[in-house]
PDB file of N, CA and C in Angstrom:
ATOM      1  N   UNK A   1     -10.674  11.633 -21.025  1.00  0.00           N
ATOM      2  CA  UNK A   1      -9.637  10.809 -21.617  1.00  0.00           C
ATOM      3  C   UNK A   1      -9.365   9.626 -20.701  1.00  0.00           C
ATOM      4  N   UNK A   2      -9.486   8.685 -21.491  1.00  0.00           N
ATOM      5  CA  UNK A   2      -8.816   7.090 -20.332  1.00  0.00           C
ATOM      6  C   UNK A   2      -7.580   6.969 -20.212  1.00  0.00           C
ATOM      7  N   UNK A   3      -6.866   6.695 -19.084  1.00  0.00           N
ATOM      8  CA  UNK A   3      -5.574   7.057 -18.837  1.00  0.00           C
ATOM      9  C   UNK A   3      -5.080   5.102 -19.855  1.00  0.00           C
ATOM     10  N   UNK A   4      -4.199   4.910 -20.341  1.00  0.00           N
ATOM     11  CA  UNK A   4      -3.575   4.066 -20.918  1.00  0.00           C
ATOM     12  C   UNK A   4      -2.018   3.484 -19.737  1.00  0.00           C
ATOM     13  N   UNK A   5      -1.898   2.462 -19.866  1.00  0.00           N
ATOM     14  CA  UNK A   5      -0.678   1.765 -18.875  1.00  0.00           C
ATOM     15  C   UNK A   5      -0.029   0.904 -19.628  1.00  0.00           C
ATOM     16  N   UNK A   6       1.719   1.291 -20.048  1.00  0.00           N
ATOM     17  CA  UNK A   6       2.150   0.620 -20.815  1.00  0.00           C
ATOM     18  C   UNK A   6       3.689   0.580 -19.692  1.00  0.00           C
ATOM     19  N   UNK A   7       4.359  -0.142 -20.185  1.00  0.00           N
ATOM     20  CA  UNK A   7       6.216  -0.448 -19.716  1.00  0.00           C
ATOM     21  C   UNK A   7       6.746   0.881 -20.302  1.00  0.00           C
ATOM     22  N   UNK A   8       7.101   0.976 -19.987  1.00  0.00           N
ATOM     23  CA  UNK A   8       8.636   2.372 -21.208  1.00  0.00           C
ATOM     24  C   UNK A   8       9.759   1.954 -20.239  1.00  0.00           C
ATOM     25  N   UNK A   9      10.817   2.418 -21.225  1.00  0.00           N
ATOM     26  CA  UNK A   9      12.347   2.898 -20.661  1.00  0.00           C
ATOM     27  C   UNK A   9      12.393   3.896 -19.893  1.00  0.00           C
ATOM     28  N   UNK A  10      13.735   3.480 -19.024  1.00  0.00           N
ATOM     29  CA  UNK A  10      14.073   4.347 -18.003  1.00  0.00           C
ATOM     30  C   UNK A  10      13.863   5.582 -18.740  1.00  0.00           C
ATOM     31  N   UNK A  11      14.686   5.899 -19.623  1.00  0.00           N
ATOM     32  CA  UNK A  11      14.595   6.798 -20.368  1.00  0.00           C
ATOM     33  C   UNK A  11      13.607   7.930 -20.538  1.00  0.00           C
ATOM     34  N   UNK A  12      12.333   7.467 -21.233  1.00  0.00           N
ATOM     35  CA  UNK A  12      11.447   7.695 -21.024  1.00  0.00           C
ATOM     36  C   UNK A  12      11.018   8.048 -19.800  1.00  0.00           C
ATOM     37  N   UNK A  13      10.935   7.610 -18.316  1.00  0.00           N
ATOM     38  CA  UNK A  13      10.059   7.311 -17.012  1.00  0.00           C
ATOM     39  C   UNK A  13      10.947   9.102 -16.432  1.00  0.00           C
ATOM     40  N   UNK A  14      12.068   9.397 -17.541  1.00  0.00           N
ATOM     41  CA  UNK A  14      12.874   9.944 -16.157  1.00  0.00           C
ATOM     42  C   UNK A  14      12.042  11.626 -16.911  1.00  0.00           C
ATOM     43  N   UNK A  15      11.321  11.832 -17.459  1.00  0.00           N
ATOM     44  CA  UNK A  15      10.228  12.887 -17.861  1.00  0.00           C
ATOM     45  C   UNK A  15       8.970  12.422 -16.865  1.00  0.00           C
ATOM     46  N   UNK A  16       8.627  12.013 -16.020  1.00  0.00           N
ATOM     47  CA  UNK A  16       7.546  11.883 -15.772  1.00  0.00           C
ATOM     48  C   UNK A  16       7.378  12.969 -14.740  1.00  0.00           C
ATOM     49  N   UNK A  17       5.680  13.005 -14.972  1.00  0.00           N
ATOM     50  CA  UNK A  17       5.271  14.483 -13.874  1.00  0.00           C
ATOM     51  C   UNK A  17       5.086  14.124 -12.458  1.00  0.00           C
ATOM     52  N   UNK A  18       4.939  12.613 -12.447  1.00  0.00           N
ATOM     53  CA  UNK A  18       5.021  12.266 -10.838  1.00  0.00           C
ATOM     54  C   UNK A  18       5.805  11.095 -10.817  1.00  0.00           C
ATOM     55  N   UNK A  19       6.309  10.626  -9.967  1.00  0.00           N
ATOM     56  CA  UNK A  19       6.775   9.489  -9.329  1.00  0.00           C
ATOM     57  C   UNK A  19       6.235   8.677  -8.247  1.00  0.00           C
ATOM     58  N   UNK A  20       5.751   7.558  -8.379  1.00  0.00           N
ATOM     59  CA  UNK A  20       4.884   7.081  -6.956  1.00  0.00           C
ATOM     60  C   UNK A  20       5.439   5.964  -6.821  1.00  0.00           C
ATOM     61  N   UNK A  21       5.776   5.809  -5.109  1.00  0.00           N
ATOM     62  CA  UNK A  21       6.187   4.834  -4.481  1.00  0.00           C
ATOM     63  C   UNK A  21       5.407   4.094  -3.748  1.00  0.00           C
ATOM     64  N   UNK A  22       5.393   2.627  -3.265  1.00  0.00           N
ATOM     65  CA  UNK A  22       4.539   1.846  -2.428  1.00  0.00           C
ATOM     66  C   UNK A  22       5.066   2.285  -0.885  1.00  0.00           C
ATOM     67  N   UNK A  23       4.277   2.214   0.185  1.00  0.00           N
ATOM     68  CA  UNK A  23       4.428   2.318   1.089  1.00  0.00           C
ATOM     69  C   UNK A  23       3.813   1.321   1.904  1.00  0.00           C
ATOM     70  N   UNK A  24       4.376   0.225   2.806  1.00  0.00           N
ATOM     71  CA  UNK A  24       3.431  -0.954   3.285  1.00  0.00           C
ATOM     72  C   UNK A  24       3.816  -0.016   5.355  1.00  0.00           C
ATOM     73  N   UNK A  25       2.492  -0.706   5.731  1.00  0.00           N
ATOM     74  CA  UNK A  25       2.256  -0.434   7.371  1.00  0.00           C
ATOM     75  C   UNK A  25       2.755  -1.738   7.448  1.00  0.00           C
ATOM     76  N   UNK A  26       3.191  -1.887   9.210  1.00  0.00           N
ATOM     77  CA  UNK A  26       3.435  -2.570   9.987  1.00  0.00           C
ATOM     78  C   UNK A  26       3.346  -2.341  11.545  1.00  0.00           C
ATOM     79  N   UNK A  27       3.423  -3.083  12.138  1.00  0.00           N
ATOM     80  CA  UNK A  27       3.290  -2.168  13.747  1.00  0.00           C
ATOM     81  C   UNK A  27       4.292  -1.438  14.182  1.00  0.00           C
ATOM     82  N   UNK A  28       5.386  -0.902  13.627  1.00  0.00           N
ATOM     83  CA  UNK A  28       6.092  -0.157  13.569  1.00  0.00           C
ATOM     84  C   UNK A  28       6.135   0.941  12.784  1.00  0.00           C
ATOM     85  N   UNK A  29       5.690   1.142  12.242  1.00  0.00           N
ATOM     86  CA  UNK A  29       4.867   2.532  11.212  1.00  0.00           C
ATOM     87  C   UNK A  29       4.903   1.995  10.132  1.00  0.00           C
ATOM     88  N   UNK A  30       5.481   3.370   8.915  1.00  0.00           N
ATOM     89  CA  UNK A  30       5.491   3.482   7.748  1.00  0.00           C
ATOM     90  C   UNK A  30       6.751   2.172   6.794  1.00  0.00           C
ATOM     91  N   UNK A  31       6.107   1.979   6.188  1.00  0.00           N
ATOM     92  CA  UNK A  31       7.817   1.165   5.863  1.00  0.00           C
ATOM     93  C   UNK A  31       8.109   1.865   4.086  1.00  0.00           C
ATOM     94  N   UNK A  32       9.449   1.892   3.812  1.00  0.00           N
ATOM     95  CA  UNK A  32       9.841   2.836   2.388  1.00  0.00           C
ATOM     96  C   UNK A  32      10.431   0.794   1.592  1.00  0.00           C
ATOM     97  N   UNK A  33      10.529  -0.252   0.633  1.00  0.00           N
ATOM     98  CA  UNK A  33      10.853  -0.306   0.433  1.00  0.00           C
ATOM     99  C   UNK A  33      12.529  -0.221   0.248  1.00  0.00           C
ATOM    100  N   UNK A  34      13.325  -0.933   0.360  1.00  0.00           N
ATOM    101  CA  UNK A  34      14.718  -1.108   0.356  1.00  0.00           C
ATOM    102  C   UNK A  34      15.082  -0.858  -1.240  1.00  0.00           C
ATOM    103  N   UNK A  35      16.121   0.096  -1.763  1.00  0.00           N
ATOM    104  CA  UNK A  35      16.703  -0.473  -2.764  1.00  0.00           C
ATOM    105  C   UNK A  35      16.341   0.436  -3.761  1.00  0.00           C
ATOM    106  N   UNK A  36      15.542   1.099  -3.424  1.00  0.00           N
ATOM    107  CA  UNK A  36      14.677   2.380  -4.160  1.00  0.00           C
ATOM    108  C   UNK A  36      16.013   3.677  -4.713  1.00  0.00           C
ATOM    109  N   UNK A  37      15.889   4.245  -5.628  1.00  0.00           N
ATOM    110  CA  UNK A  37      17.056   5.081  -6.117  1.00  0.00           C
ATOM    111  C   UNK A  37      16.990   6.112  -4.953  1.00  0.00           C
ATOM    112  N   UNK A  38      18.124   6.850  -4.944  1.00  0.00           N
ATOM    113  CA  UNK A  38      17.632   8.043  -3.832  1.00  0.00           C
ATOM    114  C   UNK A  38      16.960   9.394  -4.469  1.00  0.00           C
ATOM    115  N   UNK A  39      17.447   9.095  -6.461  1.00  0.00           N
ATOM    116  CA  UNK A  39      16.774  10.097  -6.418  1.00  0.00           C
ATOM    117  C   UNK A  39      16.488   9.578  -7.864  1.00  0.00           C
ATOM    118  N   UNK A  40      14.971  10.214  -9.155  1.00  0.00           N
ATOM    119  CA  UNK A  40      14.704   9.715  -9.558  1.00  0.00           C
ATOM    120  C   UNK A  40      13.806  11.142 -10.224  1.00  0.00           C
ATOM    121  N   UNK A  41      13.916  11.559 -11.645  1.00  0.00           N
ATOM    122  CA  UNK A  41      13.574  11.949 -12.529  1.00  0.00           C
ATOM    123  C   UNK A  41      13.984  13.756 -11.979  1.00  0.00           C
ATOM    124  N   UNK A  42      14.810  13.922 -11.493  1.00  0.00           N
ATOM    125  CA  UNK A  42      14.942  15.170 -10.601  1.00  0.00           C
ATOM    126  C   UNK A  42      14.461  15.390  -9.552  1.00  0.00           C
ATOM    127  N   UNK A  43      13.625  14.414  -8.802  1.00  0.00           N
ATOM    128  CA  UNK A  43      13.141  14.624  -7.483  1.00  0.00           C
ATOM    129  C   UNK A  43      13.995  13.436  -6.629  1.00  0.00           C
ATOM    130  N   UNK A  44      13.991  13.783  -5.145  1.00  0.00           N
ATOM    131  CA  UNK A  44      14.881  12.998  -4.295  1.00  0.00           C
ATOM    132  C   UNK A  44      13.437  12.474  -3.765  1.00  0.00           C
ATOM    133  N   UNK A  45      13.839  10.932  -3.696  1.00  0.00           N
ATOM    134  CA  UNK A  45      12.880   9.773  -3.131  1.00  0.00           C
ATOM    135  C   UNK A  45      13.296   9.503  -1.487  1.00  0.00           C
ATOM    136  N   UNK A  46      12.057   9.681  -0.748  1.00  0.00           N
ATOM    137  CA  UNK A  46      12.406   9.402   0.765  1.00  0.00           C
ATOM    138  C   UNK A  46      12.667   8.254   1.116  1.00  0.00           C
ATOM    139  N   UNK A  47      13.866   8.014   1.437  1.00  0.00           N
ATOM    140  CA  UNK A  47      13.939   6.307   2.524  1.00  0.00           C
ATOM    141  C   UNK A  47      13.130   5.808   3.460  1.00  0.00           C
ATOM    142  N   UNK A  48      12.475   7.285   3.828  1.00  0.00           N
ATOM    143  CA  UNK A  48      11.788   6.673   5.239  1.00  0.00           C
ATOM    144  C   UNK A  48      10.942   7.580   5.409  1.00  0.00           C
ATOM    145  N   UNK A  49       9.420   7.428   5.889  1.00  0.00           N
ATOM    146  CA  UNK A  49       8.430   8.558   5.935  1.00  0.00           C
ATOM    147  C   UNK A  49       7.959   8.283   7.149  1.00  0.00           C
ATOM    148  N   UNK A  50       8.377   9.873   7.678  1.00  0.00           N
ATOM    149  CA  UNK A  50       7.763   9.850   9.056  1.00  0.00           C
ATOM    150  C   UNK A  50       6.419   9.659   9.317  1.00  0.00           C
ATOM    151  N   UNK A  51       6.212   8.744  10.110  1.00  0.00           N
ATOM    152  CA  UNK A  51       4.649   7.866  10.110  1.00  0.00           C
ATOM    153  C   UNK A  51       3.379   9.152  11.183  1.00  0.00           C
ATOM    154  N   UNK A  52       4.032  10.078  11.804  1.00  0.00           N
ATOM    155  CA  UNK A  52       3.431  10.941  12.504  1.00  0.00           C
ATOM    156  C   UNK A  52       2.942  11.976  11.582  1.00  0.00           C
ATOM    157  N   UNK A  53       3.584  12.417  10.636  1.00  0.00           N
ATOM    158  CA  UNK A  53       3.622  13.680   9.512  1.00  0.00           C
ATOM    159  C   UNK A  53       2.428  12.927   8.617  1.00  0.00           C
ATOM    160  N   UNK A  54       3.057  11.681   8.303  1.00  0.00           N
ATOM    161  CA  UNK A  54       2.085  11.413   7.143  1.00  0.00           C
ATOM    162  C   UNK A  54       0.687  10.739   7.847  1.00  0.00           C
ATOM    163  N   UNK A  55       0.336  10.662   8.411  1.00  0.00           N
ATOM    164  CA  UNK A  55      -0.998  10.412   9.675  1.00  0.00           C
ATOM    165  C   UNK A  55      -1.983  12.216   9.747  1.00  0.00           C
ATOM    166  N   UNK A  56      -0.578  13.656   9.975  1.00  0.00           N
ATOM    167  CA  UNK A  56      -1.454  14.135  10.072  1.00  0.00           C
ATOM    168  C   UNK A  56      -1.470  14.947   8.844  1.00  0.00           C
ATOM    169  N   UNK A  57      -1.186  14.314   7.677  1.00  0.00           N
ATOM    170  CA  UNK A  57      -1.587  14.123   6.442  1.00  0.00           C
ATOM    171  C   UNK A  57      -3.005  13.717   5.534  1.00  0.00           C
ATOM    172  N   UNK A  58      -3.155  12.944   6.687  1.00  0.00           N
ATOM    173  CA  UNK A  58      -4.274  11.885   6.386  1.00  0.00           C
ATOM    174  C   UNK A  58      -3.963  10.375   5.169  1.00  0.00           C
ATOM    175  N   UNK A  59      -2.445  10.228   5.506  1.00  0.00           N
ATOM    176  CA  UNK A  59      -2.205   8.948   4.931  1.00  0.00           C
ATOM    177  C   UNK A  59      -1.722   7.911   5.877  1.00  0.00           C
ATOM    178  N   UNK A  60      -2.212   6.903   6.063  1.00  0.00           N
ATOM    179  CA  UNK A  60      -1.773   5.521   7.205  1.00  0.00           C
ATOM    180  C   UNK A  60      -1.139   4.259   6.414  1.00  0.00           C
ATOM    181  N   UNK A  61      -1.018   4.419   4.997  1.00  0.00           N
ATOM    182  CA  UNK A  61      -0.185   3.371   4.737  1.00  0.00           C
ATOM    183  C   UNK A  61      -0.873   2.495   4.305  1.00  0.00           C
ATOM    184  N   UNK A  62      -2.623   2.606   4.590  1.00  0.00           N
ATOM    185  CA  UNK A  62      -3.430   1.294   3.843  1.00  0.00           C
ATOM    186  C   UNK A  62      -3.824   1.356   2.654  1.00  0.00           C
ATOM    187  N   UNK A  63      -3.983   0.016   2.013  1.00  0.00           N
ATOM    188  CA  UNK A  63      -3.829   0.083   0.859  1.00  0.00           C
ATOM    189  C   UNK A  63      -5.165   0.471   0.072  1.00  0.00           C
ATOM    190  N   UNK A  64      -4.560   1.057  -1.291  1.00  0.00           N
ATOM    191  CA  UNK A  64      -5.619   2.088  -1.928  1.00  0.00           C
ATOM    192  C   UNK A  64      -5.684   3.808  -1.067  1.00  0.00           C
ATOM    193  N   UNK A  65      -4.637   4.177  -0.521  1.00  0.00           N
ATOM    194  CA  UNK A  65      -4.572   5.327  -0.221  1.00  0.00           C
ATOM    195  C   UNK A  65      -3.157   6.283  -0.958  1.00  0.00           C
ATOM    196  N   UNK A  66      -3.662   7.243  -1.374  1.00  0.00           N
ATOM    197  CA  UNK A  66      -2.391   8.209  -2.023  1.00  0.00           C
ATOM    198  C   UNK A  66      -1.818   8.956  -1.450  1.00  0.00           C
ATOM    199  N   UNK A  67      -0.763   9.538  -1.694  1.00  0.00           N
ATOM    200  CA  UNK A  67      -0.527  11.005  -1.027  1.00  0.00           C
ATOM    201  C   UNK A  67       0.374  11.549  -1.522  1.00  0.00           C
ATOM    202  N   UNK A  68      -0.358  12.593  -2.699  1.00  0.00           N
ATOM    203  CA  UNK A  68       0.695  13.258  -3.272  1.00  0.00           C
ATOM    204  C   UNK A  68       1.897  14.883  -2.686  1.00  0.00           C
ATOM    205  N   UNK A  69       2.939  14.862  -2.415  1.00  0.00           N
ATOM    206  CA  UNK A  69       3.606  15.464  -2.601  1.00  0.00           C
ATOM    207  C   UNK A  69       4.185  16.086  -3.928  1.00  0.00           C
ATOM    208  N   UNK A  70       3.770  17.533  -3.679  1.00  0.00           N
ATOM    209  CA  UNK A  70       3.690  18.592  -5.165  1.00  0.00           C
ATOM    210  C   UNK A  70       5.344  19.524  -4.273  1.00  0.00           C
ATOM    211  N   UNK A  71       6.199  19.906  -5.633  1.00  0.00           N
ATOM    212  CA  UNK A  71       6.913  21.389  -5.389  1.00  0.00           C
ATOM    213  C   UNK A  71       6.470  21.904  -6.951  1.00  0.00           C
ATOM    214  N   UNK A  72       6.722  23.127  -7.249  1.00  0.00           N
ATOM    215  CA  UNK A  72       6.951  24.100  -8.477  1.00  0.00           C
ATOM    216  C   UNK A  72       8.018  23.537  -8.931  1.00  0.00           C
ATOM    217  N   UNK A  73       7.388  23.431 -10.364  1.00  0.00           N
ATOM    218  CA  UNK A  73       8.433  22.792 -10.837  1.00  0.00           C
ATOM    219  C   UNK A  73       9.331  21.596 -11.268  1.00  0.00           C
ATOM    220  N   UNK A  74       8.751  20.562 -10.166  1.00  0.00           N
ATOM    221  CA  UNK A  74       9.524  19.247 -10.334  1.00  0.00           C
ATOM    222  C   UNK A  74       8.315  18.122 -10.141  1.00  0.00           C
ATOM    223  N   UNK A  75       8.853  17.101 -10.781  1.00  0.00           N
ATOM    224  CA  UNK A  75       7.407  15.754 -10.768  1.00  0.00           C
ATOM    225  C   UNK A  75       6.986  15.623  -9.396  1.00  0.00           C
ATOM    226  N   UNK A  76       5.612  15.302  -8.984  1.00  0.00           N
ATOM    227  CA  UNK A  76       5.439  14.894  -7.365  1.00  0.00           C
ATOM    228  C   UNK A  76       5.707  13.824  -7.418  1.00  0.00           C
ATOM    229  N   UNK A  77       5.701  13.345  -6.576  1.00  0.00           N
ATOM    230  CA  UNK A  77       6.212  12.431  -5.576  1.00  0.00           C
ATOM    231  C   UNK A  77       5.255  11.644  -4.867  1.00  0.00           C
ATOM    232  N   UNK A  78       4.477  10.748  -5.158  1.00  0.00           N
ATOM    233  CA  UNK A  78       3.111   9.874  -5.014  1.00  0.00           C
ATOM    234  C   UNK A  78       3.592   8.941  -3.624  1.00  0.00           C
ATOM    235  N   UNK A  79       3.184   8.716  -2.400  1.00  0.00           N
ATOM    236  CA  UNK A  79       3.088   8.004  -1.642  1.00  0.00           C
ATOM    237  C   UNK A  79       1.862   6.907  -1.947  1.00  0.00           C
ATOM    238  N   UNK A  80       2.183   5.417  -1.929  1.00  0.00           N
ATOM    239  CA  UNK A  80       0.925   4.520  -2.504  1.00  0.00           C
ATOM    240  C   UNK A  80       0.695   3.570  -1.357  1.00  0.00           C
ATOM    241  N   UNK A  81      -0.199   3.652   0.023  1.00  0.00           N
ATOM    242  CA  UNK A  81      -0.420   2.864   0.142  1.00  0.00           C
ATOM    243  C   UNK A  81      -0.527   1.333  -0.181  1.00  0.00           C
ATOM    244  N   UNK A  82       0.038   0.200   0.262  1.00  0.00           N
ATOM    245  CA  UNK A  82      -0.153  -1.352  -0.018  1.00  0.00           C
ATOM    246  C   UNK A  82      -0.640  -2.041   1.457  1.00  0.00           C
ATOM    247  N   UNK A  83      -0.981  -1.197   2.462  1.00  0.00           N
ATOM    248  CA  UNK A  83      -1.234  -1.726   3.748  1.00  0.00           C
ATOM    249  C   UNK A  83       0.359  -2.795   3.665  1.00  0.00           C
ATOM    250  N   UNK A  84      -0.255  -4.115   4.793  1.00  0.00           N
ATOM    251  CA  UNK A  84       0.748  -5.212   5.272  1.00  0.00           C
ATOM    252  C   UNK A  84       1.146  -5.564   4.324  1.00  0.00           C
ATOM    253  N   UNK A  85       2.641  -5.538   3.917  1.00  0.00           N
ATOM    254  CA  UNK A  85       3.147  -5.943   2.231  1.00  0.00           C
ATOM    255  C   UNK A  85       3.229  -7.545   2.030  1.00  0.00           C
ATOM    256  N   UNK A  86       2.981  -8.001   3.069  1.00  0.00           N
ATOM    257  CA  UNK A  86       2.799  -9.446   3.330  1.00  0.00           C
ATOM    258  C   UNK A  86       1.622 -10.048   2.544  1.00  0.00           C
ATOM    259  N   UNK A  87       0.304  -9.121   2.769  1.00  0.00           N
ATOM    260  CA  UNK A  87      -0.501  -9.092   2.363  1.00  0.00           C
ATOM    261  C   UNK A  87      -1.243  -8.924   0.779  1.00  0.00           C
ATOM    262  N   UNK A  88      -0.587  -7.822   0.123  1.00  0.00           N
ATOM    263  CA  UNK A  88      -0.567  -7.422  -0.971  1.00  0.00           C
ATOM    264  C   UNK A  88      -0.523  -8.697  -1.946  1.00  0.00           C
ATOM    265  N   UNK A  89      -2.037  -8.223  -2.515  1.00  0.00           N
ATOM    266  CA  UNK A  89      -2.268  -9.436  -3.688  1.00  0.00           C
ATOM    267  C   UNK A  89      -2.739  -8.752  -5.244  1.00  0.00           C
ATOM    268  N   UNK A  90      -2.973  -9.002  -6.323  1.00  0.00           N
ATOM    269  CA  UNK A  90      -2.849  -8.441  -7.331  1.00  0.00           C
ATOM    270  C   UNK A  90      -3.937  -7.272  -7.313  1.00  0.00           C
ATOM    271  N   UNK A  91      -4.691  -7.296  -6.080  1.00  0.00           N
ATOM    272  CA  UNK A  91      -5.911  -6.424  -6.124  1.00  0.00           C
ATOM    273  C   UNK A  91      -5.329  -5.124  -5.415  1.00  0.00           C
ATOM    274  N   UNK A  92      -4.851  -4.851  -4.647  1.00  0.00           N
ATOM    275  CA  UNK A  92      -4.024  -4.311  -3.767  1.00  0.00           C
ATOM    276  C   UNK A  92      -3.238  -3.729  -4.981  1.00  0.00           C
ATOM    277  N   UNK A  93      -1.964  -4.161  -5.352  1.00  0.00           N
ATOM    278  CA  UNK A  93      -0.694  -3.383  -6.622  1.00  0.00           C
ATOM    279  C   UNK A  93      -2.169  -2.912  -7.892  1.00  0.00           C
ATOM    280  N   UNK A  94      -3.365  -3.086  -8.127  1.00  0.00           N
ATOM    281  CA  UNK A  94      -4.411  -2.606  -9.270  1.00  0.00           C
ATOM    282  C   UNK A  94      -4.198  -1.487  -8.513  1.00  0.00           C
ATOM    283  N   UNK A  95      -5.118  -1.021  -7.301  1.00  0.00           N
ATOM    284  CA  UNK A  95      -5.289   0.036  -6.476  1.00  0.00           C
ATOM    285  C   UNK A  95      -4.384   1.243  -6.464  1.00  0.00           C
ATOM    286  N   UNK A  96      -3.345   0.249  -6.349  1.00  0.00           N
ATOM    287  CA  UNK A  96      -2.010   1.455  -6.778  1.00  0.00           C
ATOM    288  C   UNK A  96      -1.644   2.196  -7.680  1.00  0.00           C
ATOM    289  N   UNK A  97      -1.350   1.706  -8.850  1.00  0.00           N
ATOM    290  CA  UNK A  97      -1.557   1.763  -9.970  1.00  0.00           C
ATOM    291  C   UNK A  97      -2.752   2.675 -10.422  1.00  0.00           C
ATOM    292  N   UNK A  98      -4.202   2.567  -9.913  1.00  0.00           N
ATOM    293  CA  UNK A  98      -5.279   3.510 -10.127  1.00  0.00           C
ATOM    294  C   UNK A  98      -4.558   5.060  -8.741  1.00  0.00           C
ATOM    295  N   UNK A  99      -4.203   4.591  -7.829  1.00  0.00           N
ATOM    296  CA  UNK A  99      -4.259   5.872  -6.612  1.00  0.00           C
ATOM    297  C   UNK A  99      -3.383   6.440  -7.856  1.00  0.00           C
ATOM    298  N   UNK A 100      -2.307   6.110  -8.510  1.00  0.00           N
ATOM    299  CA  UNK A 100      -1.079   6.971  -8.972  1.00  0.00           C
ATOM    300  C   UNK A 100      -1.215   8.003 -10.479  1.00  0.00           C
ATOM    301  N   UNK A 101      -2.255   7.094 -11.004  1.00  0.00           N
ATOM    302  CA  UNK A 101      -2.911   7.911 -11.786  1.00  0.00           C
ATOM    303  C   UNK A 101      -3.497   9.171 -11.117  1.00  0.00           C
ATOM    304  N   UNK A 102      -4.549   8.648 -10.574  1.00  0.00           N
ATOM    305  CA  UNK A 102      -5.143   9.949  -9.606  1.00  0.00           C
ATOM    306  C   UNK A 102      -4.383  11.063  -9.206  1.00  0.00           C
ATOM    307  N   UNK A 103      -3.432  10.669  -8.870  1.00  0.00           N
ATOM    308  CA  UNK A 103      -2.575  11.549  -8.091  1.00  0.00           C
ATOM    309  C   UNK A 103      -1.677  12.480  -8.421  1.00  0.00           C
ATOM    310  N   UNK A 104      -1.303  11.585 -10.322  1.00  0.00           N
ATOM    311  CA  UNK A 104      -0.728  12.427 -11.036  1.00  0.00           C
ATOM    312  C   UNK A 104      -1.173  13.446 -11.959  1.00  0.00           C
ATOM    313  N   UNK A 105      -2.805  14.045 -12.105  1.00  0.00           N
ATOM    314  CA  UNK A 105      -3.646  14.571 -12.414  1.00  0.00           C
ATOM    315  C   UNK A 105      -3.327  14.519 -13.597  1.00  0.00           C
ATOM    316  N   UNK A 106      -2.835  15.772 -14.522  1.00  0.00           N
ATOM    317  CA  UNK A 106      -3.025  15.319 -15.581  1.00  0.00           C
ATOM    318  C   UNK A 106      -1.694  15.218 -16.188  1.00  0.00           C
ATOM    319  N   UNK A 107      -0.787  15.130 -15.601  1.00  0.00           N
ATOM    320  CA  UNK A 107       0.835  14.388 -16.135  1.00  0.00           C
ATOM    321  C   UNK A 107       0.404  13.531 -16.851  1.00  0.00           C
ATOM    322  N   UNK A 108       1.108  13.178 -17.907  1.00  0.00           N
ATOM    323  CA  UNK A 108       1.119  11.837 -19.118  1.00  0.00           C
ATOM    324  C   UNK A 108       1.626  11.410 -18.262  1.00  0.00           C
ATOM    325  N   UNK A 109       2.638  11.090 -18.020  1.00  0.00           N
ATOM    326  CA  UNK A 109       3.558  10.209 -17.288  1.00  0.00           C
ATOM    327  C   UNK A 109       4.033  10.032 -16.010  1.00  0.00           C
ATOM    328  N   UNK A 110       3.474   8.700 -15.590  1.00  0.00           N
ATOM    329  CA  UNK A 110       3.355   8.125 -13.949  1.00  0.00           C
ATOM    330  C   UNK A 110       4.586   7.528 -13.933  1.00  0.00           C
ATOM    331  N   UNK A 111       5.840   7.428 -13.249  1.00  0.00           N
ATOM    332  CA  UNK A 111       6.706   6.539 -13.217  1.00  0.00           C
ATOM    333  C   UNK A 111       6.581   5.750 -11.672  1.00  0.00           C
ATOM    334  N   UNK A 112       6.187   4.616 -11.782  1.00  0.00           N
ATOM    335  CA  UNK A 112       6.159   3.829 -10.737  1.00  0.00           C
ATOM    336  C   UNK A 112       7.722   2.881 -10.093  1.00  0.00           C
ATOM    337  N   UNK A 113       7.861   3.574  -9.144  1.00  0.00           N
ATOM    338  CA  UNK A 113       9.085   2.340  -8.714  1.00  0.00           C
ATOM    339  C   UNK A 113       9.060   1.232  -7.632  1.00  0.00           C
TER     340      UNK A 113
END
């Protein structure tokens, strides 16, 4: 099946089986986006990801890298690489967009924030 990418309402987004957030590096680690809900379809969204945990994860923050966080029960929680957010050009946010699919296996519904 080809996964399809459309807009929906909040409404809609707040059923989704994962949630994936961008994550940009800097020389200071991980960076979370400002402004992000704290919490979002029944799962609580991290402000801040410890850059040591998610390293021995095997996620660094560059872009085109995923990292899904699963519990029983509730949507995961997609970490999306964008590398330097400075950087990030429409090829970079595609990547994302494809990691989050991936990541959300076979959930219909990706809610990206």
């Amino acid at each position: 099946m080809t996964p399809t990418v459309r807009s929906a309402g909040a409404h809609e987004l707040l059923e989704a089986g994962a949630v994936g957030m961008p994550v940009a590096r800097d020389d200071q680690g991980l960076l979370v986006p400002q402004g992000l809900p704290a919490e979002f379809a029944g799962v609580a969204i991290p402000s801040q990801v410890d850059t040591t945990w998610a390293n021995d994860q095997g996620f660094e923050g560059k872009a085109g890298q995923s990292l899904a966080i699963r519990a029983l029960g509730m949507p995961t929680v997609v970490l999306l690489g964008i590398g330097d957010a400075a950087m990030a050009d429409a090829e970079v946010w595609r990547r994302l967009g494809a990691g989050a699919v991936r990541a959300a296996g076979r959930s219909p519904v990706v809610a990206l924030l």
